[in-house]
Protein backbone atom coordinates (compact mmCIF):
# COMPACT_ATOMS: atom_id res chain seq x y z
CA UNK A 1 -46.02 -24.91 49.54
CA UNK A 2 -47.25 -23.40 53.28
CA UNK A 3 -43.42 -23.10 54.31
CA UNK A 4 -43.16 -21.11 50.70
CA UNK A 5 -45.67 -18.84 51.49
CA UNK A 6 -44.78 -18.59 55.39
CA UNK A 7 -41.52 -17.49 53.83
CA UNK A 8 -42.47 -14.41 52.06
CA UNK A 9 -45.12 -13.93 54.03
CA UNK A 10 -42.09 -13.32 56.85
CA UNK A 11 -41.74 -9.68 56.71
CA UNK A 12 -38.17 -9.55 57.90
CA UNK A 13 -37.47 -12.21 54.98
CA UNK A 14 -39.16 -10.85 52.14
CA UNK A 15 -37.07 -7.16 52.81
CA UNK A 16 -34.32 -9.47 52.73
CA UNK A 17 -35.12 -10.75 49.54
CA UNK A 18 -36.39 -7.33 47.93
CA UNK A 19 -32.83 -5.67 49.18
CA UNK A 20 -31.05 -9.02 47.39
CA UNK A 21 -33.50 -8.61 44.31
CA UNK A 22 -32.26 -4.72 44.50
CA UNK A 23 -28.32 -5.12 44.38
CA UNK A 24 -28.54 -7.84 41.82
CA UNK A 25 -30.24 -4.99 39.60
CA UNK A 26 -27.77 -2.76 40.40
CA UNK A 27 -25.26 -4.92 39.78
CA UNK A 28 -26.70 -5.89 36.77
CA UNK A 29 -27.21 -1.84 35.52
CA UNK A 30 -23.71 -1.61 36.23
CA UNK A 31 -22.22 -4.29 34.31
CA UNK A 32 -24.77 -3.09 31.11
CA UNK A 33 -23.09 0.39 31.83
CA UNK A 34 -19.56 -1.38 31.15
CA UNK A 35 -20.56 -3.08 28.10
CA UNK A 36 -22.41 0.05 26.71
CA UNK A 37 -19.52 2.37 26.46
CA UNK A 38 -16.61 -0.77 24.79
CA UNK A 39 -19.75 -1.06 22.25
CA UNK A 40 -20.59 2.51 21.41
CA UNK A 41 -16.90 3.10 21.25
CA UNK A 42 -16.48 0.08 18.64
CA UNK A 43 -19.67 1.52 16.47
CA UNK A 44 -17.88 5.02 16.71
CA UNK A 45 -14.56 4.29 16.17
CA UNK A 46 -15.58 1.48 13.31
CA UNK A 47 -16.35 4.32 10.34
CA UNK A 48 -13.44 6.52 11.79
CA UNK A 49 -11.10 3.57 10.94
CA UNK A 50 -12.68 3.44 7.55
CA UNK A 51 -12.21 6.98 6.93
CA UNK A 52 -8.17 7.11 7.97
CA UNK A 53 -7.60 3.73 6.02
CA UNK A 54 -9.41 5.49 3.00
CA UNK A 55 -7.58 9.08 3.46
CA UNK A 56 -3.72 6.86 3.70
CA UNK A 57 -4.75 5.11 0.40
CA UNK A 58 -5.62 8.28 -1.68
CA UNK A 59 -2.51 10.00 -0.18
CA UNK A 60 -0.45 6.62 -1.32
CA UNK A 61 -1.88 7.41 -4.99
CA UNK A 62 -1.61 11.76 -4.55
CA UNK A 63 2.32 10.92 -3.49
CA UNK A 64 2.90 8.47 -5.74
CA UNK A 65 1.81 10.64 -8.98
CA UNK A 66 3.88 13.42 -7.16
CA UNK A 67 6.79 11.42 -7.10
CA UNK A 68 6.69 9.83 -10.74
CA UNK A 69 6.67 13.58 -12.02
CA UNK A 70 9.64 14.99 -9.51
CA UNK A 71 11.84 12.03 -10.77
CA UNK A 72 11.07 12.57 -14.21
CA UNK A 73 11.92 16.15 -14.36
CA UNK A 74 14.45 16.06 -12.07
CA UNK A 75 17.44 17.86 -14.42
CA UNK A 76 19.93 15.77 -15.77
CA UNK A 77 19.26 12.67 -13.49
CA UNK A 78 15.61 12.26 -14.78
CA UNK A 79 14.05 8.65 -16.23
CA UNK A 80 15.14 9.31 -19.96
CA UNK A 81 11.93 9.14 -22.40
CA UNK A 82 12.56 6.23 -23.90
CA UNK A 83 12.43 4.57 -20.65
CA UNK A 84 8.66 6.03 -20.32
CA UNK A 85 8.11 4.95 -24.03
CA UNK A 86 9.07 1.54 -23.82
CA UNK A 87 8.02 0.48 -20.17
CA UNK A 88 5.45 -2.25 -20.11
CA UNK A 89 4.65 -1.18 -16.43
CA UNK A 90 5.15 2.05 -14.00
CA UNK A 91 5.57 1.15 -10.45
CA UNK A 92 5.88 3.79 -7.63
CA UNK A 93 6.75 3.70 -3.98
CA UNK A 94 6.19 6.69 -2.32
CA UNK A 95 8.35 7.44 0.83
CA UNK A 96 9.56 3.61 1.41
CA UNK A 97 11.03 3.28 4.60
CA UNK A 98 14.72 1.78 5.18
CA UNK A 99 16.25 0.83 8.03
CA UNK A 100 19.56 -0.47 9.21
CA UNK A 101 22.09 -1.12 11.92
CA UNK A 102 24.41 -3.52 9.79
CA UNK A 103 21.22 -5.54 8.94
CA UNK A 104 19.09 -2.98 6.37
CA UNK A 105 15.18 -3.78 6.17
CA UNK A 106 12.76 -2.39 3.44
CA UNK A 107 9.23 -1.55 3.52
CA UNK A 108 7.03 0.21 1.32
CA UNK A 109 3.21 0.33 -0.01
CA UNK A 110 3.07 1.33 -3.76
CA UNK A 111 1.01 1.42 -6.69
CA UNK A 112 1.43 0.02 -10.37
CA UNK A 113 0.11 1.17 -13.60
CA UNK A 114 0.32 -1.19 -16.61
CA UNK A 115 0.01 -0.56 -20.63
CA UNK A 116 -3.42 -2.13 -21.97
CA UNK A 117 -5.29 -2.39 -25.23
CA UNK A 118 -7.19 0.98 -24.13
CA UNK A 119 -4.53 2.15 -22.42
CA UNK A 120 -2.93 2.35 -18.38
CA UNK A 121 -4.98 -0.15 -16.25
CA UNK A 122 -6.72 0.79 -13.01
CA UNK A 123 -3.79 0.74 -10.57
CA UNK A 124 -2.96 -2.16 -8.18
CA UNK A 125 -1.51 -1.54 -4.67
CA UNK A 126 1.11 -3.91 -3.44
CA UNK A 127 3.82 -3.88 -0.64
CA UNK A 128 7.44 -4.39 -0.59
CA UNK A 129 8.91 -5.74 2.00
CA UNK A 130 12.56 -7.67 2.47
CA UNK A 131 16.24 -6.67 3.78
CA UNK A 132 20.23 -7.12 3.02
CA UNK A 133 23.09 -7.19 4.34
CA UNK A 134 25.11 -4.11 5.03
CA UNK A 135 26.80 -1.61 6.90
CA UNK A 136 24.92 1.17 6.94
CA UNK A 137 22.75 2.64 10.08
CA UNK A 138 20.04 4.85 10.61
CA UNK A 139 16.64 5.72 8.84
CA UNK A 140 15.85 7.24 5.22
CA UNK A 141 12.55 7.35 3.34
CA UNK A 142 13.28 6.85 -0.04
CA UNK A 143 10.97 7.60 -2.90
CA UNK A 144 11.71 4.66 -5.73
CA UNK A 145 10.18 4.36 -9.19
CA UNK A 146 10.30 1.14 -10.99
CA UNK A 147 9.48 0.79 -14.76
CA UNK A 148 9.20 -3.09 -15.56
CA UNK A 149 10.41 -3.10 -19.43
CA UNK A 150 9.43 -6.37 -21.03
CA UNK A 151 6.86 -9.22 -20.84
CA UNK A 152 8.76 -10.94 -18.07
CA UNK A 153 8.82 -8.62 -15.42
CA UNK A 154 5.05 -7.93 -16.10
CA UNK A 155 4.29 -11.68 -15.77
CA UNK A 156 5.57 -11.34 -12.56
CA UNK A 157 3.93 -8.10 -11.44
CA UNK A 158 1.02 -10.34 -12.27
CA UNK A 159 1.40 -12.43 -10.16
CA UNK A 160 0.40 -12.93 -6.60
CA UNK A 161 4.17 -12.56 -5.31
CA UNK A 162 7.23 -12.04 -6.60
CA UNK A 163 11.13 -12.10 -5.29
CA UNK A 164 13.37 -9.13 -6.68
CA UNK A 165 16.30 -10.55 -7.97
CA UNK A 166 15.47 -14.36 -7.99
CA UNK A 167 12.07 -14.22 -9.89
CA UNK A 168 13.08 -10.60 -11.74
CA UNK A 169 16.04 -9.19 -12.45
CA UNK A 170 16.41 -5.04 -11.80
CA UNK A 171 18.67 -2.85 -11.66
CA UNK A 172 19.32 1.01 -11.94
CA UNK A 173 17.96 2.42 -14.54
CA UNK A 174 20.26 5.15 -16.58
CA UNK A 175 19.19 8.67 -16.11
CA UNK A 176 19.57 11.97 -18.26
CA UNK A 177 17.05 13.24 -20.90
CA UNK A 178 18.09 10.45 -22.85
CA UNK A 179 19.16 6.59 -22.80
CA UNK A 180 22.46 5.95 -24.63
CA UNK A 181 22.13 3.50 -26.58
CA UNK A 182 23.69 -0.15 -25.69
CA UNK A 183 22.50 0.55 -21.33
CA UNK A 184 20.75 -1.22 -19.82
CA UNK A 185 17.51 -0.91 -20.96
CA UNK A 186 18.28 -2.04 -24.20
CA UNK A 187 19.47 -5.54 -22.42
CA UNK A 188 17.49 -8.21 -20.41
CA UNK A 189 16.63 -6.47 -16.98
CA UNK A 190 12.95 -6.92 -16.14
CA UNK A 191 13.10 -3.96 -13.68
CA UNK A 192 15.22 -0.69 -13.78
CA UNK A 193 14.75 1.16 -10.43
CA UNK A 194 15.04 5.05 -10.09
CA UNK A 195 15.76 6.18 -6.07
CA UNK A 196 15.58 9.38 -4.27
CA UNK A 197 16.69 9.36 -0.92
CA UNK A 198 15.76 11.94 1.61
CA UNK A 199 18.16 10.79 4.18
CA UNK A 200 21.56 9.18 5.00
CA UNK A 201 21.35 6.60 2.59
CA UNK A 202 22.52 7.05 -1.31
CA UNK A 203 20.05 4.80 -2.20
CA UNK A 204 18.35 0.93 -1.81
CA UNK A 205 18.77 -2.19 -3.27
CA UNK A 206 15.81 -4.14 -4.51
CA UNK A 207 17.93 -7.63 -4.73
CA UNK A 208 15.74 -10.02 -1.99
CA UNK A 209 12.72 -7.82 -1.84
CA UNK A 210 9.65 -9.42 -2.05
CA UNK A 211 6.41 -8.08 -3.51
CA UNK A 212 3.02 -9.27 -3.17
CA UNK A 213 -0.63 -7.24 -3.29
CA UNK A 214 -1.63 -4.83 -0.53
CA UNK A 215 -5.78 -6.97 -0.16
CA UNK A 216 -6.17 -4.24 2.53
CA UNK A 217 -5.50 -1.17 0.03
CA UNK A 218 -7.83 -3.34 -2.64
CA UNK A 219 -10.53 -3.69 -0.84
CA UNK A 220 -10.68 -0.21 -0.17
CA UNK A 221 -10.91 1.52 -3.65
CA UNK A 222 -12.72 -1.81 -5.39
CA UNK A 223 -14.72 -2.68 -2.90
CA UNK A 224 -13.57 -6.71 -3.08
CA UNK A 225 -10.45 -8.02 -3.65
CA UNK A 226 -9.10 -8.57 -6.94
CA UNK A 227 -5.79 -10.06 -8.55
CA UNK A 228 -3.15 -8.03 -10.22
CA UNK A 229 -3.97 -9.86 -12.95
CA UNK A 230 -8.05 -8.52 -13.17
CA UNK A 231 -6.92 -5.39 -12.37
CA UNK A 232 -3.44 -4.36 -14.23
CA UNK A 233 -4.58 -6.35 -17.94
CA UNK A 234 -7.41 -3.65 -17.40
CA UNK A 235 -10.72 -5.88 -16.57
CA UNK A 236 -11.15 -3.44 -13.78
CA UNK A 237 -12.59 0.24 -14.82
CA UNK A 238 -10.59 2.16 -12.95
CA UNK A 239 -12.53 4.61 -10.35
CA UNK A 240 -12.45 8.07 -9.85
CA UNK A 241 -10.41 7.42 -6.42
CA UNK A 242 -7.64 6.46 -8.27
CA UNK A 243 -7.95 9.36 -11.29
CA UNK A 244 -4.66 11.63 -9.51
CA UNK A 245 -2.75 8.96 -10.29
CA UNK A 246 -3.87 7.70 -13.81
CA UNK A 247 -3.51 11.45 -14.96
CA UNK A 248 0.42 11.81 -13.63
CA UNK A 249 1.41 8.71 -15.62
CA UNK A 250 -0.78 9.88 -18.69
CA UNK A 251 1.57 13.48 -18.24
CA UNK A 252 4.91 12.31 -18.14
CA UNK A 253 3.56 9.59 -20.94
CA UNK A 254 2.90 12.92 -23.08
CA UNK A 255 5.81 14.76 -22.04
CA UNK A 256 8.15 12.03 -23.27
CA UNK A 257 6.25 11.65 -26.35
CA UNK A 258 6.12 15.37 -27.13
CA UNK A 259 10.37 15.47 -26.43
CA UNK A 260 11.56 12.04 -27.74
């Protein structure tokens, strides 16, 4: 204990250990300095995230009612009513992206409307995401609307993924203000697809593509994540987020009502 206190009682020693004390503080501030801006930048940039994720999925649902509206009325090569009467299910894909240099790839976020008791269910989001062969190249973003036409290909919009073309059939849908009678919509396809392309390609081919829900998109407008099932066989009340959407499917509903 005397060498102890001879120690610090050495002048020369204790500045020593005073100056040591000192740049271990200042290290210390510094590294505190360095974790105080990655923090404050991860509280900051935390409800910023949360505010573009939210703004992309109310834009999904604005586009998506856009689009369901534009292909309907588009003249002469519009879904014919009785396609809008009779579908069990209104899917839409709003500027799905596809890709190709011999091999094509798909991917899209939509949203799907089914018919309930009390009427179209809250809307579930999904993705679509798969690829083909062929020989195209370049980029389009296609807008596609899919109306699923009997119990089948809503059993499998129900469920928690699906395969175009393997666990669905689909295929184009006829257009015009009117289905002819004996097309096929009259016949066993689950799915009939309606494309607009706003590039180089004609149009896309669901055969391969693979659907399952978008949890992210969920989570966002229903604040946990739900099935298709709880939400599109309408156990979920739908919420005002989602009311764009709702009211463009409840419009061209009425429209081919009014005109059928």
């Amino acid at each position: 204990m005397a060498t102890a206190t001879l120690i610090y009682e050495d002048e020369e020693i204790q500045k020593d250990v005073l100056a040591e004390l000192k740049w271990g503080a200042q290290v210390q501030g510094a590294m505190m300095k360095k974790l105080i801006l990655p923090v404050a930048l991860l509280a900051f940039a935390g409800p910023l995230w949360a505010s573009a994720a939210n703004t992309k999925v109310e834009e999904r649902l604005q586009d998506a009612g856009e689009v369901l509206q534009e292909v309907m009325n588009a003249p002469d090569k519009g879904i014919p009513l009785e396609i809008v009467e009779h579908a069990k299910c209104i899917a839409v894909i709003p500027h799905q992206i596809k890709a190709g240099f011999v091999v094509a790839a798909k991917f899209g976020k939509g949203v799907a409307t089914c018919r309930t008791e009390r009427g179209w269910s809250a809307p579930a989001f999904f993705t679509i995401t798969g690829g083909g062969w062929g020989a195209q190249i370049g980029i389009a973003s296609i807008d596609n609307v899919l109306m699923i036409m009997n119990q089948r290909g809503m059993d499998q919009l129900l469920s928690a993924k699906f395969q175009i073309g393997a666990d669905a059939s689909a295929a184009a849908g006829p257009v015009g203000r009117h289905a002819a009678a004996g097309t096929d919509w009259t016949m066993e396809t689950e799915i009939l697809s309606y494309a607009r392309a706003r590039g180089i390609f004609a149009g896309v081919s669901l055969d391969g593509a693979v659907v399952h829900p978008d949890q992210e998109a969920t989570k966002i407008v229903y604040g946990r994540l739900l099935s298709h099932r709880e939400i599109l066989t309408g156990k979920v009340q739908p919420p005002e987020t989602v009311s764009s959407f709702l009211a463009a499917v409840r419009e061209v509903e009425e429209k081919a009502k009014k005109e059928s």
